[in-house]
Protein backbone atom coordinates (compact mmCIF):
# COMPACT_ATOMS: atom_id res chain seq x y z
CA UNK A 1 0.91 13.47 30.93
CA UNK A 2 2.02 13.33 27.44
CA UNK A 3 5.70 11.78 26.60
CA UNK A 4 8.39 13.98 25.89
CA UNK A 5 10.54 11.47 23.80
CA UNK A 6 13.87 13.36 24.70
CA UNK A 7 12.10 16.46 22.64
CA UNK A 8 12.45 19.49 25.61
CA UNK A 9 9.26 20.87 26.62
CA UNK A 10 8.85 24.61 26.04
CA UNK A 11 6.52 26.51 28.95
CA UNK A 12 5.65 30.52 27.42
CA UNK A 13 2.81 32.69 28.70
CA UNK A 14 1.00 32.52 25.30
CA UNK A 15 0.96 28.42 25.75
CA UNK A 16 -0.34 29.01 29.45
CA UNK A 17 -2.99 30.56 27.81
CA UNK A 18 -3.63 28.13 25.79
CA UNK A 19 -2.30 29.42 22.60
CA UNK A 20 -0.33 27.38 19.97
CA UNK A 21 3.11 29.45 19.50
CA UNK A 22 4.32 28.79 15.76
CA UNK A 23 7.37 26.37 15.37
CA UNK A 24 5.97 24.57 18.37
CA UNK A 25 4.05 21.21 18.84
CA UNK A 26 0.83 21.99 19.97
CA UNK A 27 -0.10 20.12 23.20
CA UNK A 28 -3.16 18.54 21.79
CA UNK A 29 -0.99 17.55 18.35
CA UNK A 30 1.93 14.92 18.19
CA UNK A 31 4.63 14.62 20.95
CA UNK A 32 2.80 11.51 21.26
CA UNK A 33 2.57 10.02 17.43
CA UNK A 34 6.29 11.50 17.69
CA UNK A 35 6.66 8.88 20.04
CA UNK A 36 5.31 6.19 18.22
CA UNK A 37 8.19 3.34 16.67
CA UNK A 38 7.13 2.20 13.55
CA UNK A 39 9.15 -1.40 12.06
CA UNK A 40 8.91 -2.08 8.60
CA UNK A 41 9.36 -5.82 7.17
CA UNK A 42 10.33 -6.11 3.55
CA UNK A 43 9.82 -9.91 2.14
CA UNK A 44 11.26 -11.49 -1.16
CA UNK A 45 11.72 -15.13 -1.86
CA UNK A 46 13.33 -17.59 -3.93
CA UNK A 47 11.75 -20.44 -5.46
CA UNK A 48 8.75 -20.85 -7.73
CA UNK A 49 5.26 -21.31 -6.33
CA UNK A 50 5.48 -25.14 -7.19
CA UNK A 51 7.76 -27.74 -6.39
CA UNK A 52 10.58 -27.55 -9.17
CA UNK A 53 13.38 -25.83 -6.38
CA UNK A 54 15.41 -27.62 -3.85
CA UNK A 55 14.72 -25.07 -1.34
CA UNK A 56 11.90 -22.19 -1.16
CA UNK A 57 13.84 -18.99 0.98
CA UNK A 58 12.01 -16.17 2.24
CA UNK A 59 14.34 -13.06 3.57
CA UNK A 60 12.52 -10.35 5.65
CA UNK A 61 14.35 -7.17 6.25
CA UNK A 62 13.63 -5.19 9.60
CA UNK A 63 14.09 -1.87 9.16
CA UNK A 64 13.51 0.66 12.39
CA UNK A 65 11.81 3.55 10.62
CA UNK A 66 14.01 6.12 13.18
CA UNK A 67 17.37 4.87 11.67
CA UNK A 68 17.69 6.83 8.33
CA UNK A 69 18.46 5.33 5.34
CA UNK A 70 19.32 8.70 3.57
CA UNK A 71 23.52 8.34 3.97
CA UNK A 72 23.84 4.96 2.70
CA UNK A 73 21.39 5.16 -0.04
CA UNK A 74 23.03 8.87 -1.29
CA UNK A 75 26.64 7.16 -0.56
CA UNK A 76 25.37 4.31 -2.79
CA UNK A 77 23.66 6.16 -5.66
CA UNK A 78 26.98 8.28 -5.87
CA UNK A 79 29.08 5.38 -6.10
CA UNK A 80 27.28 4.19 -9.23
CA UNK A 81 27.77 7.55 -10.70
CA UNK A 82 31.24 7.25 -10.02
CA UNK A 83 32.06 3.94 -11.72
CA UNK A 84 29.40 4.89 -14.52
CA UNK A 85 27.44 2.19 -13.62
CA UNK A 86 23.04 2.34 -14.48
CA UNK A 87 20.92 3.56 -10.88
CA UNK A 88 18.58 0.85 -11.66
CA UNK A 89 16.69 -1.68 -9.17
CA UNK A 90 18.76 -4.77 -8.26
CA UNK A 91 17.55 -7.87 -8.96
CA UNK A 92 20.39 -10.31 -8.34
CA UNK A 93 19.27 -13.46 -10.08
CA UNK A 94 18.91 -12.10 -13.92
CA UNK A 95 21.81 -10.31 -13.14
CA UNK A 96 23.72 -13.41 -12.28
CA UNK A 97 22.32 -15.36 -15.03
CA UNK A 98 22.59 -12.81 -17.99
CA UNK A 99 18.99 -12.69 -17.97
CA UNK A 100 16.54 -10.08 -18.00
CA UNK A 101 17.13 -6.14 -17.99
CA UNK A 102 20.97 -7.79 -17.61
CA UNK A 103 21.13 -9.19 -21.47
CA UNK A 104 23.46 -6.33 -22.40
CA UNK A 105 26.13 -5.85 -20.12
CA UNK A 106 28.95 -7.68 -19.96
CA UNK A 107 30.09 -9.95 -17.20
CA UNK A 108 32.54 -7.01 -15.27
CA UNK A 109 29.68 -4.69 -15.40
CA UNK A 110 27.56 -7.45 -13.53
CA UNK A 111 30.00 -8.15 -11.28
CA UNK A 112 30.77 -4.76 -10.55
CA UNK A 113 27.42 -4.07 -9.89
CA UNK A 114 26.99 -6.73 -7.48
CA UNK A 115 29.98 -5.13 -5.52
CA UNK A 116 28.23 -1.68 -5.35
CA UNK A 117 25.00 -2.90 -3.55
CA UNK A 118 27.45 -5.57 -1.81
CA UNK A 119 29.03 -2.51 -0.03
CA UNK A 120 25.62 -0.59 -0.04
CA UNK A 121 23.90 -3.46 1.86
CA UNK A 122 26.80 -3.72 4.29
CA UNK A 123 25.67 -0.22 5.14
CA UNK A 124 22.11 -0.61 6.15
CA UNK A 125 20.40 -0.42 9.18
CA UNK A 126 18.76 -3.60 9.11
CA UNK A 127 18.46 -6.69 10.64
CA UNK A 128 17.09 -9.57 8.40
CA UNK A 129 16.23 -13.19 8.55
CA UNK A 130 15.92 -15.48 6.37
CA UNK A 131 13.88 -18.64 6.58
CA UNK A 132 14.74 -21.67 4.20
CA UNK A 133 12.24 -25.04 3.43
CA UNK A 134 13.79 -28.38 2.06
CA UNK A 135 10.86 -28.91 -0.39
CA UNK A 136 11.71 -32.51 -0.94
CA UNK A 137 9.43 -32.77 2.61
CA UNK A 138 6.02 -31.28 0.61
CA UNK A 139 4.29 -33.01 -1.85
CA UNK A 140 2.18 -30.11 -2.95
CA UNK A 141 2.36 -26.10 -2.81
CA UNK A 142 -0.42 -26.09 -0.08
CA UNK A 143 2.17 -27.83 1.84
CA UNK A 144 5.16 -25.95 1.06
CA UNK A 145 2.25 -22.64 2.20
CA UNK A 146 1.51 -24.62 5.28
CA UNK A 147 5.38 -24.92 6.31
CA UNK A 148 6.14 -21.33 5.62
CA UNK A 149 3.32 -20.35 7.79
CA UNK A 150 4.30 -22.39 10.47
CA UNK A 151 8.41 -20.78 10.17
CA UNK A 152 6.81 -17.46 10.34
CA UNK A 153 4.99 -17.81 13.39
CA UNK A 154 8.41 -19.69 14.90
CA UNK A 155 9.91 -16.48 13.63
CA UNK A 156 7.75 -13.98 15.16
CA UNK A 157 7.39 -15.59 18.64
CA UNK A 158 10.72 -16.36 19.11
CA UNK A 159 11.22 -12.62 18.84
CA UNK A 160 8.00 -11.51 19.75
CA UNK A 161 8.90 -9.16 22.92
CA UNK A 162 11.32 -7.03 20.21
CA UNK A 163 8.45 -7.13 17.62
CA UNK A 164 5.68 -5.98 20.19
CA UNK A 165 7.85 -3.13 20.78
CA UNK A 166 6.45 -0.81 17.82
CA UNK A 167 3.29 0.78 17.24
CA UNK A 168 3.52 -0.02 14.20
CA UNK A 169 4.71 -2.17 11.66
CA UNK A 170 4.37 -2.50 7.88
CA UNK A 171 4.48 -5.70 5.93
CA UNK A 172 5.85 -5.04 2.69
CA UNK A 173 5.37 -8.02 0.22
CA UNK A 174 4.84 -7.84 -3.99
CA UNK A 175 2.36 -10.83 -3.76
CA UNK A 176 4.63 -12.44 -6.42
CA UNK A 177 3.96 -16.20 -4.95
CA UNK A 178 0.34 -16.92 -4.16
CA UNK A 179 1.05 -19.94 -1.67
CA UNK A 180 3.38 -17.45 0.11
CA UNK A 181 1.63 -14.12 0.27
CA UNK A 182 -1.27 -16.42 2.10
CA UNK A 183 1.36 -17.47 4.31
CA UNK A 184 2.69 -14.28 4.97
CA UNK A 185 -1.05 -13.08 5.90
CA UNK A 186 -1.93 -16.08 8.07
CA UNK A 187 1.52 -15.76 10.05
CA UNK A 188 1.31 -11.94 10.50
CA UNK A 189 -2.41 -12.36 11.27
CA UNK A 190 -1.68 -15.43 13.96
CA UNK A 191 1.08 -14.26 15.71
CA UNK A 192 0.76 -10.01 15.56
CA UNK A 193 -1.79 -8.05 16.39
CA UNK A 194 -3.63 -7.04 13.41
CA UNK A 195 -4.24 -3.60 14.25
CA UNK A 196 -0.52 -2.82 14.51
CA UNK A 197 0.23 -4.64 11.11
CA UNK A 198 0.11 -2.65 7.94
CA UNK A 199 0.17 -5.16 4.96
CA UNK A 200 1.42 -3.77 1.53
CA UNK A 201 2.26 -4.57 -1.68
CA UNK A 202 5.39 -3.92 -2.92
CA UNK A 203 7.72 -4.47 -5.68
CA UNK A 204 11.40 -4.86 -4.99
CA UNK A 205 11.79 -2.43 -7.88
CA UNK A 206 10.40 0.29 -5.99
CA UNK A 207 11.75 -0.39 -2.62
CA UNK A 208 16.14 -0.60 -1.95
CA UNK A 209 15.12 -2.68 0.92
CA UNK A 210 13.24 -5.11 -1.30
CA UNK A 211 15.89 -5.32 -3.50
CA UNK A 212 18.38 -6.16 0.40
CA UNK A 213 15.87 -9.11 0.58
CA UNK A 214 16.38 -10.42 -2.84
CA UNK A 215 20.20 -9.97 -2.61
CA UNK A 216 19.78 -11.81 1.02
CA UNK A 217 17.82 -14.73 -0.52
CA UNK A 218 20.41 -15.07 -3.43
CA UNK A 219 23.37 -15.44 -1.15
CA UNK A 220 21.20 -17.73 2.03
CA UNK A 221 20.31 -19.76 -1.19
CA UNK A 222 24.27 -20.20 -2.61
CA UNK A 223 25.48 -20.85 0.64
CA UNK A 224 22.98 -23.68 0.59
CA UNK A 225 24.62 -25.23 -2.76
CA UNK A 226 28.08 -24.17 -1.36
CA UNK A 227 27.25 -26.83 1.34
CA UNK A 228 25.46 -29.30 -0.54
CA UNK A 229 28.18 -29.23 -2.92
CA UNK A 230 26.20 -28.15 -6.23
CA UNK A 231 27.45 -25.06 -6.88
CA UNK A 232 27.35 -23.63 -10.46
CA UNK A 233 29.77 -22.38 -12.54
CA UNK A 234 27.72 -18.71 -11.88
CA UNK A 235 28.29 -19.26 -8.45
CA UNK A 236 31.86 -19.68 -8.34
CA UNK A 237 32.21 -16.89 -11.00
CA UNK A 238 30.35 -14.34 -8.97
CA UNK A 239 31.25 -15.60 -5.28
CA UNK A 240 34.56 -17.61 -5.98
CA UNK A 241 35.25 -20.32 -3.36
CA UNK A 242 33.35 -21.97 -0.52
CA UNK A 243 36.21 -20.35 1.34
CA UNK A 244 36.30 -16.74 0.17
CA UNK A 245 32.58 -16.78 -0.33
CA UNK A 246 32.03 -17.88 3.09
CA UNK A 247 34.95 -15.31 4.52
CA UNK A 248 33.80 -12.46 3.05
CA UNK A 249 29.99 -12.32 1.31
CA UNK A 250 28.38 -14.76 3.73
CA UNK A 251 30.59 -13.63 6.94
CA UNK A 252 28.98 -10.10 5.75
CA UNK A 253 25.24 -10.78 5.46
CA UNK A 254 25.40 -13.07 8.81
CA UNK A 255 26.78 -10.05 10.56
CA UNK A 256 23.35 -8.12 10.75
CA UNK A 257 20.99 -11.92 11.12
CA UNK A 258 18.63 -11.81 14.16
């Protein structure tokens, strides 16, 4: 018997007969892919692909393909119209740092557009994680590839049950860091089935949920010089205090963590 999915079943003479009515499913078509839950998994990190960071972070968005993304990304995309503000692709650290595609606007204009995709990112339907490695324990980048494998597959088992839930799901990963992308393959590979596992290359440029992970990763990796007590000058000028940064950006991003 094929799954109804909530969809009501409709019973006519011409589909007793066989016949396909039009504006109906056919029997032999999808109420069945309709059933079908698809995840998707958006990936960014921070840190180089050698040893020259205190930390390497990789931030995976979850994103249930049945929760729309349509309202918050319109809501957001209007709200840069209204503050004349540029609908480009975030990416946090050259903003931060005045670097590029950020070289010509001023500091408010940063800040303010910071704010925007603050808001629009509080207004996701995502969960996310994000996984962080001291690299003072690796001596090499084939170790620092080895210890992000191994997180991963901690990651994925310890929420295995949810993530064998979908038919489906989609890496999505631009491949920017070598030693990562083969530890994103050998963790997906290890601990997922591979024929329910999609892997993709993406850009963050292309994706707003690529550009959630790289925002994610910017604030996991403040929060970790917040605590360490080597914050920069950026940080405190974007975030402000370890106590209004943890009250009200971290506090924020926390809120949707698995």
């Amino acid at each position: 018997m094929l799954p109804t999915c909530g969809i009501k079943e409709v019973a006519t003479a011409a589909q007793a007969e066989g016949y396909q009515v039009p504006g109906t499913f056919s029997p032999a078509f999808s109420l069945w892919e309709l059933c079908l839950r698809e995840l998707s998994i958006f990936i960014d990190e921070s840190g180089g692909d050698g040893l020259d960071g205190s930390y390497y972070l990789l931030a995976l968005i979850l994103h249930e393909q049945g929760d729309s993304l349509g309202k918050a990304i319109a809501q957001y995309e209007q709200s840069l119209r209204d503050k004349g503000l540029p609908n480009a692709p975030l990416h946090t650290t050259p903003l931060l740092y005045h670097k590029k595609g950020y070289e010509g606007m001023d500091e408010e204009t940063r800040k303010r557009l910071l704010s925007s995709f603050r808001v629009f990112s509080r207004h996701l339907p995502i969960r996310h994680a994000c996984l962080a490695l001291n690299t003072k324990g690796f001596t090499s980048p084939d170790d620092v590839t080895v210890g992000m494998r191994r997180a991963l597959v901690d990651f994925m088992f310890d929420h295995l049950e949810y993530l064998q839930g979908f038919d489906d799901i989609k890496v999505y990963y631009d491949d920017g860091q070598h030693s990562i992308a083969r530890a994103i393959h050998g963790a997906v590979e290890y601990a997922l089935s591979k024929n329910a596992v999609i892997l993709k290359k993406a850009s963050p440029a292309d994706y707003r949920l690529g550009q959630a992970a790289d925002y994610i990763c910017t604030v996991e990796l403040a929060a970790l010089r917040y605590r360490d007590k080597r914050t920069t000058a950026t940080d405190e000028k974007f975030f402000g205090s370890w106590s209004r940064f943890r009250r009200d950006v971290l506090k924020e991003v926390r809120a949707k963590r698995m």
